[in-house]
C-alpha atoms as a PDB file:
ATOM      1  CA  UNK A   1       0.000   0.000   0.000  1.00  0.00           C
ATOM      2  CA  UNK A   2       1.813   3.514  -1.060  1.00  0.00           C
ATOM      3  CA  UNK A   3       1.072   6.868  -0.362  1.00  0.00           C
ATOM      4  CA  UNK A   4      -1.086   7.263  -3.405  1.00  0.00           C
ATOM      5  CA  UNK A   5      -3.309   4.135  -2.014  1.00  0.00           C
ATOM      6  CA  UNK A   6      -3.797   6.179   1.112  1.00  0.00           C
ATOM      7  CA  UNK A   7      -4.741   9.802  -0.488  1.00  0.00           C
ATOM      8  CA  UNK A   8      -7.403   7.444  -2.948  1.00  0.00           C
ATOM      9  CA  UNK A   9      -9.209   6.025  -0.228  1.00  0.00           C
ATOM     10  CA  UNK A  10      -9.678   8.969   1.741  1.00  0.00           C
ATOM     11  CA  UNK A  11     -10.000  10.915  -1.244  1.00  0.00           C
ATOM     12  CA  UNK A  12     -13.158   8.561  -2.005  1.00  0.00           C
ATOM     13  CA  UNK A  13     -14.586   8.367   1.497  1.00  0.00           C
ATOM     14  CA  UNK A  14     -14.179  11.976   2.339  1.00  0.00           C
ATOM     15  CA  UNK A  15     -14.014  14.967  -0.101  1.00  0.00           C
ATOM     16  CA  UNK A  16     -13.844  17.271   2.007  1.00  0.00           C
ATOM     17  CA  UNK A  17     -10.627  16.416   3.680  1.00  0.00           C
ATOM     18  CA  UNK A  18      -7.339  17.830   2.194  1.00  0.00           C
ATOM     19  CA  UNK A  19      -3.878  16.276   3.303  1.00  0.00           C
ATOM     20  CA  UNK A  20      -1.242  18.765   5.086  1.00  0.00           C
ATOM     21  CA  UNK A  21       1.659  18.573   4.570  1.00  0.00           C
ATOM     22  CA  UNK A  22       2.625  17.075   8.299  1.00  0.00           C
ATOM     23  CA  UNK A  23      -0.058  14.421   7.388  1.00  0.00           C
ATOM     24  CA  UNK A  24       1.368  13.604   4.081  1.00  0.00           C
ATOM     25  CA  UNK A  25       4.941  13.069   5.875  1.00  0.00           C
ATOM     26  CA  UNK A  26       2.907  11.107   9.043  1.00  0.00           C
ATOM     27  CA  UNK A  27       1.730   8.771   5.722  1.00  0.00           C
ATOM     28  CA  UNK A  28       5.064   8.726   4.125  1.00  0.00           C
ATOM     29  CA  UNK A  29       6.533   7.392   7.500  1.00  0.00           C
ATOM     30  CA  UNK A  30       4.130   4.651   7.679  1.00  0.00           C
ATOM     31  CA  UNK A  31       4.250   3.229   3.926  1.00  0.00           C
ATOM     32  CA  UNK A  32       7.865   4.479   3.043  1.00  0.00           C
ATOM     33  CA  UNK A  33       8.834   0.829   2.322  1.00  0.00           C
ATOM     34  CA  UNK A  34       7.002  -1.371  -0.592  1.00  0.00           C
ATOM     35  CA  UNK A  35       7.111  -4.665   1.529  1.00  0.00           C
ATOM     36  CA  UNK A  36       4.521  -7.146   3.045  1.00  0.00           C
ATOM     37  CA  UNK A  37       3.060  -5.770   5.692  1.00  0.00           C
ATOM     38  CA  UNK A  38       3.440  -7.161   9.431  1.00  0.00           C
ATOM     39  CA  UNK A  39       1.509  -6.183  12.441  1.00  0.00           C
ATOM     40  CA  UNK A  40       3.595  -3.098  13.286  1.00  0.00           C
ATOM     41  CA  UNK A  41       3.291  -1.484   9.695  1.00  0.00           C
ATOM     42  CA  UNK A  42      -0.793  -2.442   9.736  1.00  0.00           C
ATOM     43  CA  UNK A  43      -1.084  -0.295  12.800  1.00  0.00           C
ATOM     44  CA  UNK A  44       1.342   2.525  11.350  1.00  0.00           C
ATOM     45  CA  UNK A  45      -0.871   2.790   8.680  1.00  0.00           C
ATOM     46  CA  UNK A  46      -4.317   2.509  10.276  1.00  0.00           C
ATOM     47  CA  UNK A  47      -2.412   5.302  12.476  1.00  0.00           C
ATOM     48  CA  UNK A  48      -1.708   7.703   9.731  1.00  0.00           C
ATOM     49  CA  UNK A  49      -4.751   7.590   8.427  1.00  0.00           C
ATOM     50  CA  UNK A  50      -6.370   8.603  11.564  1.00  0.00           C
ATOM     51  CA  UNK A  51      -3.188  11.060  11.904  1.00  0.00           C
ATOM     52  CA  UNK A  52      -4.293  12.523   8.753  1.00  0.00           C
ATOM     53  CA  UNK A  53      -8.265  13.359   8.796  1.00  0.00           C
ATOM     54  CA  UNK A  54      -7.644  14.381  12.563  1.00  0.00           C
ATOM     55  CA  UNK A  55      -4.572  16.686  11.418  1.00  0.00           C
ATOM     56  CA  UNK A  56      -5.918  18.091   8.002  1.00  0.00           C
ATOM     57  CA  UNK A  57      -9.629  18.835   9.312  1.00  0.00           C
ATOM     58  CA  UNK A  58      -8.632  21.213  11.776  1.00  0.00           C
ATOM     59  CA  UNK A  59     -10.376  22.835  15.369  1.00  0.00           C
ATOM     60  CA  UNK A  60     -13.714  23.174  15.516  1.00  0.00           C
ATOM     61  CA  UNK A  61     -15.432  26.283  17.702  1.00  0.00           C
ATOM     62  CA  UNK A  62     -15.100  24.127  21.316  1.00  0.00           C
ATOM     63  CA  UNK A  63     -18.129  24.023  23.230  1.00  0.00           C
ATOM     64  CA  UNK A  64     -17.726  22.689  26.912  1.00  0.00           C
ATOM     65  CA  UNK A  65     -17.351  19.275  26.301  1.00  0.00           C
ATOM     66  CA  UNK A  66     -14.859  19.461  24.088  1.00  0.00           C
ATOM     67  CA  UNK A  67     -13.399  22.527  25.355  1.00  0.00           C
ATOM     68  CA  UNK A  68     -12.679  20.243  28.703  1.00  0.00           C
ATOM     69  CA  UNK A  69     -10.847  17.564  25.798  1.00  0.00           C
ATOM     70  CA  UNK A  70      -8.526  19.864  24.753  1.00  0.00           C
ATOM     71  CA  UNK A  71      -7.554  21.183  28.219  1.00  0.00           C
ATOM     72  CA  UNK A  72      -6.841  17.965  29.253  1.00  0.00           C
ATOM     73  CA  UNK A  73      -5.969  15.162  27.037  1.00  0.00           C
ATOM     74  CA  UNK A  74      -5.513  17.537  24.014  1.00  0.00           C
ATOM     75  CA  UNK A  75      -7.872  16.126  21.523  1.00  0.00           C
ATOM     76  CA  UNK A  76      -9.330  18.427  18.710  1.00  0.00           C
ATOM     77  CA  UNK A  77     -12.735  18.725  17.254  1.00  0.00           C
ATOM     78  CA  UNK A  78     -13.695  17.491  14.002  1.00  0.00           C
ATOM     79  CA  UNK A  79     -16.072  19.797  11.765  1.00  0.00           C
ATOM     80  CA  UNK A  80     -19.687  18.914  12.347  1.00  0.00           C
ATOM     81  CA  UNK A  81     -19.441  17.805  15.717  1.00  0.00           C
ATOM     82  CA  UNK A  82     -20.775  20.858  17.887  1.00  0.00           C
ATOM     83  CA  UNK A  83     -23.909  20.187  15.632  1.00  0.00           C
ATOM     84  CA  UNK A  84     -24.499  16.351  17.161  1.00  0.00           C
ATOM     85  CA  UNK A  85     -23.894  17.644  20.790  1.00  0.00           C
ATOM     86  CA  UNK A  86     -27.355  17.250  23.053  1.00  0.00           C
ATOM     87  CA  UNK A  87     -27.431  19.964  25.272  1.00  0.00           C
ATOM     88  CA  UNK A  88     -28.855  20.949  28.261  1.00  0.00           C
ATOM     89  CA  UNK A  89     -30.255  17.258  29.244  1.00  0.00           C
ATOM     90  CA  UNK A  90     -31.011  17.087  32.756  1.00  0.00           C
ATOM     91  CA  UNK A  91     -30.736  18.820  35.979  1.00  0.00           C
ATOM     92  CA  UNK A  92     -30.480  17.576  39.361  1.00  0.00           C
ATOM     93  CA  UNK A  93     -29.772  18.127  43.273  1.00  0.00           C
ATOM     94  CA  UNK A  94     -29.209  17.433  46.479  1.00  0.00           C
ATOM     95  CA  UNK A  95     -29.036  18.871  50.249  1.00  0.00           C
ATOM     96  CA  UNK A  96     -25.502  20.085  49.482  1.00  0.00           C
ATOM     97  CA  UNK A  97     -25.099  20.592  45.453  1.00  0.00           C
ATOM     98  CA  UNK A  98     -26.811  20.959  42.078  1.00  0.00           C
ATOM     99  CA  UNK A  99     -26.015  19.166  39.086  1.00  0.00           C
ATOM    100  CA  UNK A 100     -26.315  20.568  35.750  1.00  0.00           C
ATOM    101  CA  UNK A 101     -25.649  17.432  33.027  1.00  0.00           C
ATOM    102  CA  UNK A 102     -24.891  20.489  30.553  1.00  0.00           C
ATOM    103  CA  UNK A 103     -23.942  18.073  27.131  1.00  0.00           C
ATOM    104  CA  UNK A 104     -24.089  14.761  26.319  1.00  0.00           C
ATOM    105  CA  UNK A 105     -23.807  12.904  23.146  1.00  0.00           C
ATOM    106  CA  UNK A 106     -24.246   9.036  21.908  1.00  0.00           C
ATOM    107  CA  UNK A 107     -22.318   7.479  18.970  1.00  0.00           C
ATOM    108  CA  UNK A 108     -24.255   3.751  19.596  1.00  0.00           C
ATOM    109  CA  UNK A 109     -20.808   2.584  21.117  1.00  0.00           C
ATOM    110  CA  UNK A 110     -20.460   4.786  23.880  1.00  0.00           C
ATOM    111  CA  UNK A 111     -21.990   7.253  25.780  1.00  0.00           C
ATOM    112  CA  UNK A 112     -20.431  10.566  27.061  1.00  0.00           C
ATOM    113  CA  UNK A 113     -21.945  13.415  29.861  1.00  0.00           C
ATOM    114  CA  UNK A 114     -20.148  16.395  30.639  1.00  0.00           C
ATOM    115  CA  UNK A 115     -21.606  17.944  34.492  1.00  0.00           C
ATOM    116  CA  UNK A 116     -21.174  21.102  36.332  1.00  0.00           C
ATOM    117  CA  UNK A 117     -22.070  20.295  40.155  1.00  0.00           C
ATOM    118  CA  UNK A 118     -22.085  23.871  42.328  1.00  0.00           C
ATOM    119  CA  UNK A 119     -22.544  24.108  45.874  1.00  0.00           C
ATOM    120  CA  UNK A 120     -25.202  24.828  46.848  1.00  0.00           C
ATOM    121  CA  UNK A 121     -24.235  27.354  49.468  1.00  0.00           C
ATOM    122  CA  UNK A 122     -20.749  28.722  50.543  1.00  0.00           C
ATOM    123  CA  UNK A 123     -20.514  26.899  53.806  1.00  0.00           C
ATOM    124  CA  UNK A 124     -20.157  24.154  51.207  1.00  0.00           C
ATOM    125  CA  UNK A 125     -16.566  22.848  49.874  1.00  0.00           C
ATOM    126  CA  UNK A 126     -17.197  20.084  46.809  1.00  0.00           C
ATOM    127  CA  UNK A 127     -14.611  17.471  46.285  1.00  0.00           C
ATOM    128  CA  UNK A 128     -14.274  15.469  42.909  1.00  0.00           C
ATOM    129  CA  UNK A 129     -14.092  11.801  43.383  1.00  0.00           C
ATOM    130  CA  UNK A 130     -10.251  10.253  44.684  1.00  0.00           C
ATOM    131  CA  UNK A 131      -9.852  13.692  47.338  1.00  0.00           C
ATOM    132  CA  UNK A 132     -10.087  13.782  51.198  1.00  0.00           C
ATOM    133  CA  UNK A 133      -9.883  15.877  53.689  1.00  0.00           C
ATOM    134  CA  UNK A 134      -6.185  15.319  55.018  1.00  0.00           C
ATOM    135  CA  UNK A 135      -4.744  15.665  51.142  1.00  0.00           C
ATOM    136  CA  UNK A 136      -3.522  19.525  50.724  1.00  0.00           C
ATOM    137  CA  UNK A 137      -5.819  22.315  49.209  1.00  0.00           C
ATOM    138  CA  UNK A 138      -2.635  23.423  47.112  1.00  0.00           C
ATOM    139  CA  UNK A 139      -3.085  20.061  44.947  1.00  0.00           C
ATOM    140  CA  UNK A 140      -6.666  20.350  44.316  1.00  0.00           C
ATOM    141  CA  UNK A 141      -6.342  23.749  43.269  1.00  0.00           C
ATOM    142  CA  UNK A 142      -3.876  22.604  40.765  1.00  0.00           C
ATOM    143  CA  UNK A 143      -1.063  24.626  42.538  1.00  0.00           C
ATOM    144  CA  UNK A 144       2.321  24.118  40.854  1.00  0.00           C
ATOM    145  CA  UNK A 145       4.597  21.325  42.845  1.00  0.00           C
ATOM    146  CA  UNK A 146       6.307  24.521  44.376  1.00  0.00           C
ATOM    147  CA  UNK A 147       3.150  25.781  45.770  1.00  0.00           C
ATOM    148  CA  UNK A 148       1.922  22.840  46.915  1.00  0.00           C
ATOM    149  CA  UNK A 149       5.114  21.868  48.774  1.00  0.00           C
ATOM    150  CA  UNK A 150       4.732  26.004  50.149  1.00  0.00           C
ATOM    151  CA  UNK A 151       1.336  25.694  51.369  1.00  0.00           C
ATOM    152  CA  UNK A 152       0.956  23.100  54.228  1.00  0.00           C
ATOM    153  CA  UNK A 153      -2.940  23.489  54.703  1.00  0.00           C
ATOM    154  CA  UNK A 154      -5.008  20.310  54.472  1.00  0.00           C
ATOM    155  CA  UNK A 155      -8.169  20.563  52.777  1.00  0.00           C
ATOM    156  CA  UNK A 156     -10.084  20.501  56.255  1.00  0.00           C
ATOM    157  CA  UNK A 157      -8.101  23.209  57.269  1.00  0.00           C
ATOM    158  CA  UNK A 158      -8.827  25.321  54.165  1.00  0.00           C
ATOM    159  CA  UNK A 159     -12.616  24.660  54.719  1.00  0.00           C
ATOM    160  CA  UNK A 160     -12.447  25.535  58.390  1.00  0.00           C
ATOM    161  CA  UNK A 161      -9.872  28.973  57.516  1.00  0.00           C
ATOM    162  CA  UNK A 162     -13.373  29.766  55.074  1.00  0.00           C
ATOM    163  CA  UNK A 163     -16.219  28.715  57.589  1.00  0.00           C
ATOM    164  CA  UNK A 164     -17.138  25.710  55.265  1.00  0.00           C
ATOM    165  CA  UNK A 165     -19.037  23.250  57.529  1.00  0.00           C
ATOM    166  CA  UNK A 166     -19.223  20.363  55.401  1.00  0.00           C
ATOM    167  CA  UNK A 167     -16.563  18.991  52.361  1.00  0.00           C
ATOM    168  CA  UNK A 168     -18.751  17.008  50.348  1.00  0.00           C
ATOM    169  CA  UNK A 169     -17.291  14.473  47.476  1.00  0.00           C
ATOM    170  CA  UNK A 170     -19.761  14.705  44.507  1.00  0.00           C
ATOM    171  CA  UNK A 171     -20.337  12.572  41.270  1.00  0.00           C
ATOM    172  CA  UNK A 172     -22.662  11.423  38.695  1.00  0.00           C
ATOM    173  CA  UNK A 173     -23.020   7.717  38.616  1.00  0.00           C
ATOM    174  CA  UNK A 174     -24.046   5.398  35.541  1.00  0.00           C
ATOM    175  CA  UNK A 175     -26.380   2.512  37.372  1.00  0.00           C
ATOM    176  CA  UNK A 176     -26.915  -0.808  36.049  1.00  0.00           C
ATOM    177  CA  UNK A 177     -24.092  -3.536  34.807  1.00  0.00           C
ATOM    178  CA  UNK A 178     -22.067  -0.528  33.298  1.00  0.00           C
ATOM    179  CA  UNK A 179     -18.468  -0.548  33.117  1.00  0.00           C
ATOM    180  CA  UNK A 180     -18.458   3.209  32.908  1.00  0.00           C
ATOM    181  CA  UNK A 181     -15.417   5.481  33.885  1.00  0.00           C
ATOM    182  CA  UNK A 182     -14.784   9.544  34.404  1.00  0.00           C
ATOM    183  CA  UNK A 183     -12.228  12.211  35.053  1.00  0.00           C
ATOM    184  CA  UNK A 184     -12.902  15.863  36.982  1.00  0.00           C
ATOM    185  CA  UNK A 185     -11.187  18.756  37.737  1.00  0.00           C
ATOM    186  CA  UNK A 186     -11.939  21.639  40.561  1.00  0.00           C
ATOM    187  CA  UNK A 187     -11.915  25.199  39.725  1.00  0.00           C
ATOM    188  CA  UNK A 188     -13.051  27.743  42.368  1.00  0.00           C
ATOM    189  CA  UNK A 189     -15.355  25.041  44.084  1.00  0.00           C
ATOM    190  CA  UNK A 190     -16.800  23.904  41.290  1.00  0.00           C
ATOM    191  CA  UNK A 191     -16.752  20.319  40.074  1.00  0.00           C
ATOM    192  CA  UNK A 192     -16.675  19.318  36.226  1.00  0.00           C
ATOM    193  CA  UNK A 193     -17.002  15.936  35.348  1.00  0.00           C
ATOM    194  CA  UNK A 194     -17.017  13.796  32.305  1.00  0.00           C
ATOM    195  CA  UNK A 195     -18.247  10.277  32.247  1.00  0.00           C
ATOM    196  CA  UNK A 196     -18.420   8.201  30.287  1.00  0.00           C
ATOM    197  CA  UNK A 197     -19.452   3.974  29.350  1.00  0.00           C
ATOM    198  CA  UNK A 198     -19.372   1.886  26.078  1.00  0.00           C
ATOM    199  CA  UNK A 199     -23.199   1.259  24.807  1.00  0.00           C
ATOM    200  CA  UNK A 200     -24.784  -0.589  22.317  1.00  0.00           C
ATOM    201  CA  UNK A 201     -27.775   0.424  20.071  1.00  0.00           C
ATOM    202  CA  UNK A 202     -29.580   2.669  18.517  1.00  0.00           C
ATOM    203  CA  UNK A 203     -31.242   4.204  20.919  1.00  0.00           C
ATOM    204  CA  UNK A 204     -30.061   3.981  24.965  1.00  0.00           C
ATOM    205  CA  UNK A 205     -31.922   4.864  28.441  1.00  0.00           C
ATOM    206  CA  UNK A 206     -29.333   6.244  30.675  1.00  0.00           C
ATOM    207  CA  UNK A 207     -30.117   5.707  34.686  1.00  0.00           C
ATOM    208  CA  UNK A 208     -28.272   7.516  36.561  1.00  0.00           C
ATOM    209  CA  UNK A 209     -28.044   8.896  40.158  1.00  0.00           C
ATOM    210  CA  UNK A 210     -26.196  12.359  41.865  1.00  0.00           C
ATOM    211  CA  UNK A 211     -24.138  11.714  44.440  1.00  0.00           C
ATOM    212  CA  UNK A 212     -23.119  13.183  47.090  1.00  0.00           C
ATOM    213  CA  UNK A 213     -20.726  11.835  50.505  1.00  0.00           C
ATOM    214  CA  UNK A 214     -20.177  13.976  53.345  1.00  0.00           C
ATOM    215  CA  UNK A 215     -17.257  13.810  55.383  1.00  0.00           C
ATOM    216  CA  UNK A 216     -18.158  15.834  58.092  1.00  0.00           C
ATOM    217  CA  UNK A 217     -21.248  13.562  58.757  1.00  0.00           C
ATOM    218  CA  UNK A 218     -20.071  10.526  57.287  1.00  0.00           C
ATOM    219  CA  UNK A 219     -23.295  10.536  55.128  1.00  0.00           C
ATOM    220  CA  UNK A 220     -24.161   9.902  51.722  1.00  0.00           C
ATOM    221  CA  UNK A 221     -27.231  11.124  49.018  1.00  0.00           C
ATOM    222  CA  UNK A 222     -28.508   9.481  46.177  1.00  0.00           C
ATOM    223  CA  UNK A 223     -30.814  11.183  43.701  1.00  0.00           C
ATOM    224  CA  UNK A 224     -31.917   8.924  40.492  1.00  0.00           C
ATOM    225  CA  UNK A 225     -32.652  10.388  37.255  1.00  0.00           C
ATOM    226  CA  UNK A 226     -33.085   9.029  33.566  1.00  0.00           C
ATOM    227  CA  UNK A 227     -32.136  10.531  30.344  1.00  0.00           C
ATOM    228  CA  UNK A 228     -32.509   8.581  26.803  1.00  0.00           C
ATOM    229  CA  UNK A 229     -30.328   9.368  23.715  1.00  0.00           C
ATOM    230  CA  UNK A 230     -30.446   8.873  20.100  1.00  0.00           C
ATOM    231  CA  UNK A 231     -26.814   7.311  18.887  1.00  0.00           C
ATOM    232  CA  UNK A 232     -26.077  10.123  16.337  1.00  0.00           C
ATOM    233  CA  UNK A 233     -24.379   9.497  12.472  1.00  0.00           C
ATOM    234  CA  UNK A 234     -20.566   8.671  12.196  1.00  0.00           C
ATOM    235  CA  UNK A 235     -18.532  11.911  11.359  1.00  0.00           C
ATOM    236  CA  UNK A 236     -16.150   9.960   8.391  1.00  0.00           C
ATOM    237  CA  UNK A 237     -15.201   6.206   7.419  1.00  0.00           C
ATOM    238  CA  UNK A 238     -12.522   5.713   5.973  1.00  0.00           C
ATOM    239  CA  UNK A 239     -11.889   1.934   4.059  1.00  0.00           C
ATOM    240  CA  UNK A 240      -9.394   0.521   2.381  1.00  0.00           C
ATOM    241  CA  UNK A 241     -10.109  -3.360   0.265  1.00  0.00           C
ATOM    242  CA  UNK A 242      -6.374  -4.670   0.379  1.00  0.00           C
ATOM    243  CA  UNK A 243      -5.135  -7.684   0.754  1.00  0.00           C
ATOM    244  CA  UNK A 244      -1.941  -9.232   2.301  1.00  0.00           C
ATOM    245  CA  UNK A 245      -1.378 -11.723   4.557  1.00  0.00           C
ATOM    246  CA  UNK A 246      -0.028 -11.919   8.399  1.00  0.00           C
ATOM    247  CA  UNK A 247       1.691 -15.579   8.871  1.00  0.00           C
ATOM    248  CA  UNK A 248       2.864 -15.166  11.900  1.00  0.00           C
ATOM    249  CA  UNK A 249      -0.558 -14.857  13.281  1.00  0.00           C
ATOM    250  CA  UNK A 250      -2.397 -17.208  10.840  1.00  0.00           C
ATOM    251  CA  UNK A 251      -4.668 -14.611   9.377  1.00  0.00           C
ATOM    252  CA  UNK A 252      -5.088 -12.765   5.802  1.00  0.00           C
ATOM    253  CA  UNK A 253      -6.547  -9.332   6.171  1.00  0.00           C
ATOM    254  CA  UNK A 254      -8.915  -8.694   3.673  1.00  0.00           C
ATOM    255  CA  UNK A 255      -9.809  -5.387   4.778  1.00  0.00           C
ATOM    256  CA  UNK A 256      -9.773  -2.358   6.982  1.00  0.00           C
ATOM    257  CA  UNK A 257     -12.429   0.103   8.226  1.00  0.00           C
ATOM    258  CA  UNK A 258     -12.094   3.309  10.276  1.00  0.00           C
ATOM    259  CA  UNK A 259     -15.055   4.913  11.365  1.00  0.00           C
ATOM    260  CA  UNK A 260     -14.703   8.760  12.843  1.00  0.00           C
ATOM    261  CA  UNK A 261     -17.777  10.110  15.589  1.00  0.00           C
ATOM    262  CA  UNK A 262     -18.075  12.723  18.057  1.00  0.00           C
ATOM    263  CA  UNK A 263     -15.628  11.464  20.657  1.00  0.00           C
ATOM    264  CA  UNK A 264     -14.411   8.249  19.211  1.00  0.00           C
ATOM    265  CA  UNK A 265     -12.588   6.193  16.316  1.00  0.00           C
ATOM    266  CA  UNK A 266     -12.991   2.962  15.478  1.00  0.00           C
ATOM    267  CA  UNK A 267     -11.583   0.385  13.897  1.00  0.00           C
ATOM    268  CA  UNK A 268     -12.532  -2.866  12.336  1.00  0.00           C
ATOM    269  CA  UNK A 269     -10.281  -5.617  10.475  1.00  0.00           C
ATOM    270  CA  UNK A 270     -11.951  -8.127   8.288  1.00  0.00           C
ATOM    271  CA  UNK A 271      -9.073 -10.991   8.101  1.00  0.00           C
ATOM    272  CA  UNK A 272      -9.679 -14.867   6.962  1.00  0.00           C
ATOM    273  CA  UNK A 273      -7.771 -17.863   9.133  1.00  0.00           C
ATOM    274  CA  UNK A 274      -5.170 -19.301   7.040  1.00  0.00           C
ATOM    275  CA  UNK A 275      -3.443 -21.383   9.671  1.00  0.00           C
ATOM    276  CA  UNK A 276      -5.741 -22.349  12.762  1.00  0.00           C
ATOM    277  CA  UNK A 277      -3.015 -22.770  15.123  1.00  0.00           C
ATOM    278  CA  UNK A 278      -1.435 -19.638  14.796  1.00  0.00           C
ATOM    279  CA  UNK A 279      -4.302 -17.756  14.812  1.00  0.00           C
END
């Protein structure tokens, strides 16, 4: 597969999408040698592809979700995306916070929320999940090293300096046999979360609860709520028909298939068994 095999099949898939010049080199890199390919090279070149839409599509306006991507991971937005966004989809509280699940979007693989949780008065201090009370206020401020080695004060004894009677951990938990997962950050007492869970379907109802623990009490609140989401359209998919074998894993690829959504890519490889045992 060359260079020219690339640009064709993303030429076809996608007309839209234009090669840079750091994406033609990414390509170059993968395919530079006219060999059989092996594992490693398959994956190089599966790579560069991706490398190549993500790189030649460009940024997107960011809304919150996203805007929380690029701040932390560093992932871009693909062109069309902002438009397949819900927003706005449920609201939610508590004796100590409110939850606000401001975006969400479904791709009929996985499911994504993006929450703002606020206090819900300012004798309240809100902790994202993985915090406690004896950890120092410097680190979940996202202090530099420095300051947090400067400033000794746990996070109780910030709360107390600031009359804050209870430090509450909050989250937004996905209920049922759900292997979801999430990542936070705390800016000026308020907690921003993004969770998220691999889901199947066309269509998905989403239970759900706010949660809240208090560590002052050693109590905990549970408030259920249900949203339901439509799995919105891929973004791209990109395909390419050739053929070459693998031996040393017993298969012959006859295919590959690299579908582009909101927050994901995936990618599938259609492969026959040539030798059982190896494969």
């Amino acid at each position: 597969m060359t260079e020219r095999d690339l640009q064709r099949v993303l030429t076809q898939s996608v007309q839209d999408v234009h090669l840079s010049d750091a994406a033609r080199r990414r390509i170059r890199l993968a395919t530079k040698e006219e060999r059989t390919m092996n594992g490693k090279k398959l994956i190089g070149i599966v790579l560069a592809l991706v490398l190549a839409l993500t790189a030649s599509v460009g940024i997107a306006a960011e809304l919150g979700m996203f805007d929380y991507l690029s701040r932390k991971f560093g992932q871009d937005v693909l062109p069309g995306a902002n438009n397949l966004i819900r927003e706005d989809m449920a609201s939610g509280e508590n004796d100590y916070a409110t939850y606000h699940i401001k975006q969400a979007v479904y791709d009929g693989k996985s499911v994504s929320l993006f929450t703002e949780i606020r206090p819900k008065d300012e004798h309240t201090l809100l902790l994202n999940e993985g915090w406690d009370m004896d950890m120092p206020y410097a680190a979940l401020a996202e202090a530099t090293e420095e300051a947090v080695l400067a400033d000794s004060r746990s996070i109780a004894e910030y709360a107390a300096e600031n009359g804050m009677t209870h430090i509450v951990e909050v989250s937004v938990n996905l209920l049922g046999d759900v292997g979801w997962s999430g990542s936070s950050e705390w800016h000026s007492n308020v907690v921003t979360l993004l969770t998220s869970a691999p889901m199947e379907g066309d269509t998905v109802q989403l239970p759900l609860e706010y949660f809240a623990y208090d560590y002052t009490t050693d109590t905990a609140q549970r408030v259920k709520d249900e949203i339901a989401l439509k799995a919105v359209k891929p973004l791209w998919t990109v395909s390419s028909q050739e053929t070459f074998d693998l031996p040393e894993f017993g298969i012959r690829v006859d295919g590959v298939t690299i579908t582009g959504t909101v927050l994901q890519s995936y990618w599938t490889l259609d492969y026959t068994v040539t030798d059982l045992e190896k494969a």
